[in-house]
C-alpha atoms as a PDB file:
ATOM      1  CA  UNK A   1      34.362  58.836 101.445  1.00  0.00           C
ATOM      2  CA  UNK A   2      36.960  58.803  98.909  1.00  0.00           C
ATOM      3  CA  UNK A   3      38.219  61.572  96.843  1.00  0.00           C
ATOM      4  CA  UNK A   4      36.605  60.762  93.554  1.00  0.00           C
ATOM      5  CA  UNK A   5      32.975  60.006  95.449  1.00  0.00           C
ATOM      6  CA  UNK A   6      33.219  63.145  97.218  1.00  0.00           C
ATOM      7  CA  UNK A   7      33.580  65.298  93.962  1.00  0.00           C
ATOM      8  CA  UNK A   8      30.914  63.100  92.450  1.00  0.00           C
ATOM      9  CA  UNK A   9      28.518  63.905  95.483  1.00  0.00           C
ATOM     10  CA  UNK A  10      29.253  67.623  95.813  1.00  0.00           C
ATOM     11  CA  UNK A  11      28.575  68.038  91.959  1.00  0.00           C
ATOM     12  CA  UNK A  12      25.473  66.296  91.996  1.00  0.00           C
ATOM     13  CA  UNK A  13      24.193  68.099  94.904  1.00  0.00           C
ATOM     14  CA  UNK A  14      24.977  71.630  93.833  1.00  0.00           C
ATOM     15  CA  UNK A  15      23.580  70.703  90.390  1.00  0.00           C
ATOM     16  CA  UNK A  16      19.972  70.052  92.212  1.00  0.00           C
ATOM     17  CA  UNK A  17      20.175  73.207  94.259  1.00  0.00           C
ATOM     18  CA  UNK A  18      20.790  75.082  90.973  1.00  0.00           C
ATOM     19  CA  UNK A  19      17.750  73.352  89.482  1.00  0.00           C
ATOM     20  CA  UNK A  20      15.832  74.382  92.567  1.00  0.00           C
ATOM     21  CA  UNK A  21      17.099  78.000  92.130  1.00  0.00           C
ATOM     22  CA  UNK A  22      16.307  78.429  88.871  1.00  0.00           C
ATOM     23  CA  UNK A  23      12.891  76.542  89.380  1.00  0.00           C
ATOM     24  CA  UNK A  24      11.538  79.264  91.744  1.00  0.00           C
ATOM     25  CA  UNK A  25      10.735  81.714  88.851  1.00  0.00           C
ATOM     26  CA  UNK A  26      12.296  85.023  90.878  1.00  0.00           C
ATOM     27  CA  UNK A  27      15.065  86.088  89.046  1.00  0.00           C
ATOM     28  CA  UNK A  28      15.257  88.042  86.108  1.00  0.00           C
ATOM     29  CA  UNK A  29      18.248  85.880  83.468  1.00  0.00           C
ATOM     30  CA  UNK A  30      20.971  88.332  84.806  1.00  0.00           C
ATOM     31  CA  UNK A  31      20.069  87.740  88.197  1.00  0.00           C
ATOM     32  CA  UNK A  32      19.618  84.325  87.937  1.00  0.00           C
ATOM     33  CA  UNK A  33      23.013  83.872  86.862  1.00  0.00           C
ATOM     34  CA  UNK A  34      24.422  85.564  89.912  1.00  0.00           C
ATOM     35  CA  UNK A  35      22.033  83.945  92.312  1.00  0.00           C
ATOM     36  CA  UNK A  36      23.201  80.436  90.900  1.00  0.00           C
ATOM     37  CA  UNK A  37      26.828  81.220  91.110  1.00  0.00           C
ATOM     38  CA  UNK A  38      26.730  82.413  94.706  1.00  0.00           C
ATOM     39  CA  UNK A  39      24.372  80.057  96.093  1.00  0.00           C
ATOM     40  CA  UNK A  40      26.491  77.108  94.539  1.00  0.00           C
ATOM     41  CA  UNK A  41      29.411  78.896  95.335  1.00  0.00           C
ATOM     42  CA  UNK A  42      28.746  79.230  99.115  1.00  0.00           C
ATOM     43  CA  UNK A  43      27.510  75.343  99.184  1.00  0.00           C
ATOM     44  CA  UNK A  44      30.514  73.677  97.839  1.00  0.00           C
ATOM     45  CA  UNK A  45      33.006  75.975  99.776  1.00  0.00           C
ATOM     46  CA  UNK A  46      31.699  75.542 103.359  1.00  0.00           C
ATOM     47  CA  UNK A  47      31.197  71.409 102.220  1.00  0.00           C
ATOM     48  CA  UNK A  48      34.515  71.280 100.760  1.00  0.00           C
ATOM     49  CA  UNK A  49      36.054  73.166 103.927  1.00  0.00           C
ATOM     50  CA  UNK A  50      34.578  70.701 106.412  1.00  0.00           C
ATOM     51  CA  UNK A  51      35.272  67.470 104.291  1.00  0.00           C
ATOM     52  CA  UNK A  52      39.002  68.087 103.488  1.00  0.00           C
ATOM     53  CA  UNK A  53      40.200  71.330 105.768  1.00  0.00           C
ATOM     54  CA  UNK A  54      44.019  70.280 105.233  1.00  0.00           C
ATOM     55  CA  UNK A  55      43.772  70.623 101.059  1.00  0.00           C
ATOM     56  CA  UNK A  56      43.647  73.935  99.331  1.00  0.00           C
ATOM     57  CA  UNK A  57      41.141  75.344  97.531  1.00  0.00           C
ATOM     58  CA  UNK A  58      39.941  77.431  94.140  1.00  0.00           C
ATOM     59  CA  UNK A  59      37.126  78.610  93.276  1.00  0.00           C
ATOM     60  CA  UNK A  60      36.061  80.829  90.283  1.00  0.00           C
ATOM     61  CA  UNK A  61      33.256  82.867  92.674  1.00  0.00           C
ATOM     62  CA  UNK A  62      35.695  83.537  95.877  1.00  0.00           C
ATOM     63  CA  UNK A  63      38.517  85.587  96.176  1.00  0.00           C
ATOM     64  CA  UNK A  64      41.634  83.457  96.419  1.00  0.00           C
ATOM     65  CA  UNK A  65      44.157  84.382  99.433  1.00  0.00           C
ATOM     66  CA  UNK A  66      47.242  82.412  98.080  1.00  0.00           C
ATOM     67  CA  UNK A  67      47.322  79.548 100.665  1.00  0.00           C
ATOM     68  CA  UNK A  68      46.199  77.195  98.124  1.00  0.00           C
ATOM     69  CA  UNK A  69      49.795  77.673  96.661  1.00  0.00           C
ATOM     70  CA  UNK A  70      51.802  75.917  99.790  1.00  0.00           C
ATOM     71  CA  UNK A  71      49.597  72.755  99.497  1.00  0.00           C
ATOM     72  CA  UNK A  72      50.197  69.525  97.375  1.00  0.00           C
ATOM     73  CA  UNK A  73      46.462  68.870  97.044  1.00  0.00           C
ATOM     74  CA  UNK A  74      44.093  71.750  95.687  1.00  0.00           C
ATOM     75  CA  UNK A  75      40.681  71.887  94.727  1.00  0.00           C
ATOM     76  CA  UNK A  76      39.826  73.396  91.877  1.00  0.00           C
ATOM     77  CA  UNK A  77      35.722  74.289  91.437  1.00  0.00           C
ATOM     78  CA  UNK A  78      33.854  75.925  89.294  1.00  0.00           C
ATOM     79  CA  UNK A  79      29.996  76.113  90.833  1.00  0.00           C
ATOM     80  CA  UNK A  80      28.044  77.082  87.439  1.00  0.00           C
ATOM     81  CA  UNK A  81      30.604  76.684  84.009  1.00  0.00           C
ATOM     82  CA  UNK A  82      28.233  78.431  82.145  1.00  0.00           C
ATOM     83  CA  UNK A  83      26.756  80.927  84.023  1.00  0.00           C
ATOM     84  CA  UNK A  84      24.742  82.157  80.707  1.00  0.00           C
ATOM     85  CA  UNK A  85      23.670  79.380  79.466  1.00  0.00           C
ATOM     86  CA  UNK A  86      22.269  78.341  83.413  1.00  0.00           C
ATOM     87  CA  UNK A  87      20.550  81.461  82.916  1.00  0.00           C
ATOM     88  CA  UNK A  88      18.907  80.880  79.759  1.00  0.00           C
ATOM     89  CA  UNK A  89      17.622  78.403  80.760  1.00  0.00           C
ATOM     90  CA  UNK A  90      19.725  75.667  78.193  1.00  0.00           C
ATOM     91  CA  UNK A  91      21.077  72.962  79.005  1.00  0.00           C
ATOM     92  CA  UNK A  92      24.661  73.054  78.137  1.00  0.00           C
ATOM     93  CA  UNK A  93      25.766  74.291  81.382  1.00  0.00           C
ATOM     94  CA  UNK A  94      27.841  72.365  84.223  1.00  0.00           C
ATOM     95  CA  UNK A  95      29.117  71.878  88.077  1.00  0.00           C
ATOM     96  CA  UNK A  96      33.066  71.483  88.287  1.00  0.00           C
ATOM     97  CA  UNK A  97      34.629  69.812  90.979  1.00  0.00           C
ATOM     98  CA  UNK A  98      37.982  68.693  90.719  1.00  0.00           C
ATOM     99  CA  UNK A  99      41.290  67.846  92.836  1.00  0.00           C
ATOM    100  CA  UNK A 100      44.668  68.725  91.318  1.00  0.00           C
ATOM    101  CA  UNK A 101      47.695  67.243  92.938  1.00  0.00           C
ATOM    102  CA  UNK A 102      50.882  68.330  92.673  1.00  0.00           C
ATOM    103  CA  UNK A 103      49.684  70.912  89.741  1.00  0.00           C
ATOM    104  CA  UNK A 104      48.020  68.031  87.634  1.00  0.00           C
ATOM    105  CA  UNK A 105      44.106  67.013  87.887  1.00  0.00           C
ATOM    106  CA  UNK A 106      43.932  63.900  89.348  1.00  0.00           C
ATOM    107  CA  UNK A 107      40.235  63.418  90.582  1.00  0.00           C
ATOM    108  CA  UNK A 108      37.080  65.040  89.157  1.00  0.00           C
ATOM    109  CA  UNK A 109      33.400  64.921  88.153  1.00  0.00           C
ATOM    110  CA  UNK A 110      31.454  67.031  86.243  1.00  0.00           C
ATOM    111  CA  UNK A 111      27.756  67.494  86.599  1.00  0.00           C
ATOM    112  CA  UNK A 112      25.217  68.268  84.126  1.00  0.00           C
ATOM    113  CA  UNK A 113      22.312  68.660  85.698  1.00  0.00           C
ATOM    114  CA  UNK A 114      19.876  70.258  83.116  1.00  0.00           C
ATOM    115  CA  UNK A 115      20.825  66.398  81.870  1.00  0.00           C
ATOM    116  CA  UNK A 116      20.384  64.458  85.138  1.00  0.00           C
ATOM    117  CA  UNK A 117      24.134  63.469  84.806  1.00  0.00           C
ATOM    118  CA  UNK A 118      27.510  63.166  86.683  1.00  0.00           C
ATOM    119  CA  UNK A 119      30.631  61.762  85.127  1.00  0.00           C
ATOM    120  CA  UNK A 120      32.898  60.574  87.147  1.00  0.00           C
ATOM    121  CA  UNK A 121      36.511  60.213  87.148  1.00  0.00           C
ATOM    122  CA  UNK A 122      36.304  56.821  89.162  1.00  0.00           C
ATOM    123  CA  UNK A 123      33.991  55.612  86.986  1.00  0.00           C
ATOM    124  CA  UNK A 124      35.243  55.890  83.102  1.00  0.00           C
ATOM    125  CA  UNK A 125      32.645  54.466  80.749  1.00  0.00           C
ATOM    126  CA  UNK A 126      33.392  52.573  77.010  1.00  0.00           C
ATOM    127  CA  UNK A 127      33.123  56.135  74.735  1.00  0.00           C
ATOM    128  CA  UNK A 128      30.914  55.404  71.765  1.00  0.00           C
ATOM    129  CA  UNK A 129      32.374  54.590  68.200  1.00  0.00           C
ATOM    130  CA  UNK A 130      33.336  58.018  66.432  1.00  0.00           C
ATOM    131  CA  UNK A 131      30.911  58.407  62.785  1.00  0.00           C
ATOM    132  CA  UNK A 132      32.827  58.659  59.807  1.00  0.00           C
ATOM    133  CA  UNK A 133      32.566  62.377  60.153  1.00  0.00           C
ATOM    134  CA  UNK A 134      34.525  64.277  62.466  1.00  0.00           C
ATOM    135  CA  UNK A 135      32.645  66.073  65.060  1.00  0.00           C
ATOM    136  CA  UNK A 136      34.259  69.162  66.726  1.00  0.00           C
ATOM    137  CA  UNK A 137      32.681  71.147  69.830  1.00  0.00           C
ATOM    138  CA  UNK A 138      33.084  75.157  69.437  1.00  0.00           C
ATOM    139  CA  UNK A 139      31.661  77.761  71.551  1.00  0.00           C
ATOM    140  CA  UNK A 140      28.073  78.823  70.163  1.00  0.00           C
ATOM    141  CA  UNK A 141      28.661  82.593  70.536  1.00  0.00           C
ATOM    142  CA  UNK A 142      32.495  83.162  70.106  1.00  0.00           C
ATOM    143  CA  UNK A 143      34.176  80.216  68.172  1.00  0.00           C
ATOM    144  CA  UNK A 144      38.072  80.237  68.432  1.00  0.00           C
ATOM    145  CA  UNK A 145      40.030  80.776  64.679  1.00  0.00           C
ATOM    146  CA  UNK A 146      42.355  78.183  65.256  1.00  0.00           C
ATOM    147  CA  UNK A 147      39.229  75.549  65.766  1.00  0.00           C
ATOM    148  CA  UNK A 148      37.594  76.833  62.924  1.00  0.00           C
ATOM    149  CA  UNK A 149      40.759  76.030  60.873  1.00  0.00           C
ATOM    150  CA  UNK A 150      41.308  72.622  62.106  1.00  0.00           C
ATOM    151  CA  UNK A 151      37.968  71.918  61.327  1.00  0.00           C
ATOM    152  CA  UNK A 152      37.873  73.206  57.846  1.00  0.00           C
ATOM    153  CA  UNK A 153      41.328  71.211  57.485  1.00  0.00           C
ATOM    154  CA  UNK A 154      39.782  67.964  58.893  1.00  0.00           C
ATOM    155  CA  UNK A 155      36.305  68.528  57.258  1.00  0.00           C
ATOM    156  CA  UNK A 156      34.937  68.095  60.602  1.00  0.00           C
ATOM    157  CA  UNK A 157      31.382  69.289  61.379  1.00  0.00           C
ATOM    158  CA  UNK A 158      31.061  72.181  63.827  1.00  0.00           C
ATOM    159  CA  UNK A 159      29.429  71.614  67.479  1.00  0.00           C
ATOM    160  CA  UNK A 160      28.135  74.559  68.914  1.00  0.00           C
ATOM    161  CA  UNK A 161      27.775  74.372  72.751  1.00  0.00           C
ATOM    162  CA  UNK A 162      27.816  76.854  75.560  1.00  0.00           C
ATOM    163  CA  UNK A 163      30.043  76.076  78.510  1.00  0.00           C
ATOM    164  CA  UNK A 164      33.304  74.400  78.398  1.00  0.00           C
ATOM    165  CA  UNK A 165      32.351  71.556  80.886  1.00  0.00           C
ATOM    166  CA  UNK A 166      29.768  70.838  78.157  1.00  0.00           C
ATOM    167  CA  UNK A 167      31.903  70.431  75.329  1.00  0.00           C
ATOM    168  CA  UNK A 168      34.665  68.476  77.775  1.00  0.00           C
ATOM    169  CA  UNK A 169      32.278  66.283  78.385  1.00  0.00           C
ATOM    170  CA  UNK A 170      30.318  65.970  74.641  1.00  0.00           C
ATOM    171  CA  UNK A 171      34.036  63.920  73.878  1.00  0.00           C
ATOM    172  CA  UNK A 172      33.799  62.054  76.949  1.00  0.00           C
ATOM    173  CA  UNK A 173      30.024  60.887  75.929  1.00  0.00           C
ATOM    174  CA  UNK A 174      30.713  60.446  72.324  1.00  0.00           C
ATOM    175  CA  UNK A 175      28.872  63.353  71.105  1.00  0.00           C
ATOM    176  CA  UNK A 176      31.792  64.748  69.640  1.00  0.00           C
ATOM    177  CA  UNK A 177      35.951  63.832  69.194  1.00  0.00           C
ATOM    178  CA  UNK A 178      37.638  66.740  69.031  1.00  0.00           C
ATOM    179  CA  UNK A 179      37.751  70.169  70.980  1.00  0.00           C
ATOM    180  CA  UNK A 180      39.958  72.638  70.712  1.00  0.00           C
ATOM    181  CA  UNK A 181      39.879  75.860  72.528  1.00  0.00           C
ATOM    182  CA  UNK A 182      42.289  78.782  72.558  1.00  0.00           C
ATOM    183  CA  UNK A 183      39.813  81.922  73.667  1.00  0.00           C
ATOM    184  CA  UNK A 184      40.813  82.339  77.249  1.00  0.00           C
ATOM    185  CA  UNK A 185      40.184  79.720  80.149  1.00  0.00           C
ATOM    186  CA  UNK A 186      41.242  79.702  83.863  1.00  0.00           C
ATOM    187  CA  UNK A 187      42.092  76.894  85.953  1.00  0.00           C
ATOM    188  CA  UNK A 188      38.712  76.066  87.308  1.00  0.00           C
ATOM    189  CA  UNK A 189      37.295  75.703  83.427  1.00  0.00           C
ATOM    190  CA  UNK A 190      39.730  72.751  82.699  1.00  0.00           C
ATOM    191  CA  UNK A 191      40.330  71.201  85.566  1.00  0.00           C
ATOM    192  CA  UNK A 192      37.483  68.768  86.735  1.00  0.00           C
ATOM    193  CA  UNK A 193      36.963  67.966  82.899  1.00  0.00           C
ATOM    194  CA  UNK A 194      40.451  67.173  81.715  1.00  0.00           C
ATOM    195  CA  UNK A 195      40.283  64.871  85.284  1.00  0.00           C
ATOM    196  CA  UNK A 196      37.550  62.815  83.968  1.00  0.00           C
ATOM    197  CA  UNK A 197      38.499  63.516  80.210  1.00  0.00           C
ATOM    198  CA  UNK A 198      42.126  61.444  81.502  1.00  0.00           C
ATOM    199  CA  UNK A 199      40.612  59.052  83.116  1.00  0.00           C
ATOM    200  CA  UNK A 200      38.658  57.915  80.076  1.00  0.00           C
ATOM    201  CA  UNK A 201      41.533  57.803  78.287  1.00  0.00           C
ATOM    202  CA  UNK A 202      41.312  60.855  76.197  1.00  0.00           C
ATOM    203  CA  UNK A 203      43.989  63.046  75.321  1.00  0.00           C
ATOM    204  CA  UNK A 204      44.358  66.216  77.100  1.00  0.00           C
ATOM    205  CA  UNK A 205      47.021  69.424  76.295  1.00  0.00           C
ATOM    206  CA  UNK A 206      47.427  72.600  76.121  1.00  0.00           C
ATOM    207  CA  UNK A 207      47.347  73.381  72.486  1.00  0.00           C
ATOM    208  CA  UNK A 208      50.580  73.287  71.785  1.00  0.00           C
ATOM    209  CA  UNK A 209      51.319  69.895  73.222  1.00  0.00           C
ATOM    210  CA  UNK A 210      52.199  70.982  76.660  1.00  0.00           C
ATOM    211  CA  UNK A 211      50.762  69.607  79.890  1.00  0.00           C
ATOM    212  CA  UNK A 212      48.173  71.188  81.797  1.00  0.00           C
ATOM    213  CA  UNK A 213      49.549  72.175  84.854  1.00  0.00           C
ATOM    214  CA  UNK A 214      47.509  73.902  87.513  1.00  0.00           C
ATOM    215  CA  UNK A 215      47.372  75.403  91.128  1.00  0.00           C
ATOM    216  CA  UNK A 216      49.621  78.115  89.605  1.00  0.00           C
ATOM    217  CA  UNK A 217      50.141  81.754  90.831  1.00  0.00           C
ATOM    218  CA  UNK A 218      48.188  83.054  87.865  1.00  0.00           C
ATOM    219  CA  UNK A 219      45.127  81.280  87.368  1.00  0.00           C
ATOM    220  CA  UNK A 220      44.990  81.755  83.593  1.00  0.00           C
ATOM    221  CA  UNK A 221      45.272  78.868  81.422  1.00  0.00           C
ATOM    222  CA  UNK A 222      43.815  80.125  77.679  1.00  0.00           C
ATOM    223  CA  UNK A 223      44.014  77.200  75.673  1.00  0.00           C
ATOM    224  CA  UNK A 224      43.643  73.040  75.804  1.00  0.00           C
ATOM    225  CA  UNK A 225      43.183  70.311  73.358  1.00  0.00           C
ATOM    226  CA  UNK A 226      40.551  67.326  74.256  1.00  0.00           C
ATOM    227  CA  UNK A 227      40.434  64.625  71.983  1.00  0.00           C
ATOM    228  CA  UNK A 228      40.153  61.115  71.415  1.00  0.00           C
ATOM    229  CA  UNK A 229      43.761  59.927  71.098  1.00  0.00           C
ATOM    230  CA  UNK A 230      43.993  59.096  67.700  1.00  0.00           C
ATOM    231  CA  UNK A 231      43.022  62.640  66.296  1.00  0.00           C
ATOM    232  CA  UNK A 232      45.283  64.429  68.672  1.00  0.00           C
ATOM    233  CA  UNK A 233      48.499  64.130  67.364  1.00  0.00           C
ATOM    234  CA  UNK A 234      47.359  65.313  63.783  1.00  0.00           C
ATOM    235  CA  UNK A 235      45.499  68.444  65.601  1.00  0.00           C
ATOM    236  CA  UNK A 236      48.224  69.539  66.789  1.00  0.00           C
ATOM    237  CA  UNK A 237      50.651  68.900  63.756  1.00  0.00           C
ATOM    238  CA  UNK A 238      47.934  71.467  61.900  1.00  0.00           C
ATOM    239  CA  UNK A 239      48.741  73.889  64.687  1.00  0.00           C
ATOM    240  CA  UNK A 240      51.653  73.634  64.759  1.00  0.00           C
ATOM    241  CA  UNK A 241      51.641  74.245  60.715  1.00  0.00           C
ATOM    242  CA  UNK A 242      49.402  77.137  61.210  1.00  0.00           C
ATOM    243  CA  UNK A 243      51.384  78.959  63.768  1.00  0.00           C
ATOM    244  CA  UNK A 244      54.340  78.896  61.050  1.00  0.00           C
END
């Protein structure tokens, strides 16, 4: 099984055992969270362990021992991007699996499964014509500034969504063209979605134009900048304005 059909497998299989966890109707919303994030959690580690034991590994729910840091390829998980939102019972809620090598995401897919889908980095589909409007995703409880700025700068209408799979992925399916975060992120947040996000030919950044680099020592990576190329560059000339 190849890289990219492994990720695609592993997300689409955790997705329906979080379905089926928060289908039994014995958690409380809190509890379902952490239910969903361990029982994913311990799925994808012990499958990802058996399927490629010579590759390092990071996940959000285990602690990480610093091996991953003396290997070339990593993956980087995230079992439930959106814990809340999984809880809530919403839909804007995702399964990260992705494989950074040599610090840049390579192979990913991202499952939504409230949605019944899986993109794929393998498998890049024709993004839908942008409306005349931009459209620019946003977190629904804590929007950044700086995206609030651009927008108001652009005139672009403001997406509210929960996790940041979700909003990766609203770009990827033409739902939106533009989104720009700069709240706080780690590794496993980014990483499967800028993976598929590249492979459809999107443009992906940190927000000041840098790369996204990961398997680092410090997980944290705050920012990033998804966008369909031809509204990248002047995002980030209106940051770069801003920060003046």
């Amino acid at each position: 099984m190849t890289d990219a059909a492994l990720a695609a497998h592993l997300a689409e299989v955790t997705g329906r055992i979080l379905l089926a966890v928060r289908d039994s109707a014995m958690f409380s919303e809190k509890a379902l969270g952490k239910a969903g994030d361990q029982t994913a959690n311990q799925f994808l580690v012990h499958a990802l362990r058996e399927q490629r034991p010579a590759d390092g590994l990071l996940s959000e729910e285990m602690k990480c021992d610093g091996t991953r840091l003396s290997h070339s390829r990593v993956w980087i998980v995230d079992p439930v991007d959106g814990t809340r939102e999984y809880g809530e019972g919403r839909k804007d809620w995702a399964v990260h699996v992705g494989l950074c090598i040599d610090g840049v995401a390579e192979v990913g897919a991202v499952a939504l499964p409230a949605l019944g889908l899986v993109l794929r980095s393998d498998r890049p589909v024709v993004i839908p014509a942008p409306p005349p409007r931009l459209r620019m995703v946003v977190s629904r409880t804590r929007p950044a500034p700086e995206a609030i700025a651009v927008a108001e700068r652009l005139g672009a209408e403001l997406v509210p969504m929960g996790s940041s799979g979700a909003k990766a992925m609203a770009i990827v399916r033409g739902e939106a063209d533009i989104y720009l975060h700069s709240g706080g992120q780690y590794e496993w947040d980014s990483a499967a979605p800028v993976a598929v996000a590249r492979a459809h030919g999107l443009h992906c950044s940190r927000i000041d134009g840098g790369p996204m680099v990961y398997n680092n020592q410090d997980v944290y990576l705050p920012d990033l900048l998804i966008a369909r190329p031809d509204h990248a560059r002047t995002v980030l000339d209106l940051l770069a304005d801003m920060a003046i």
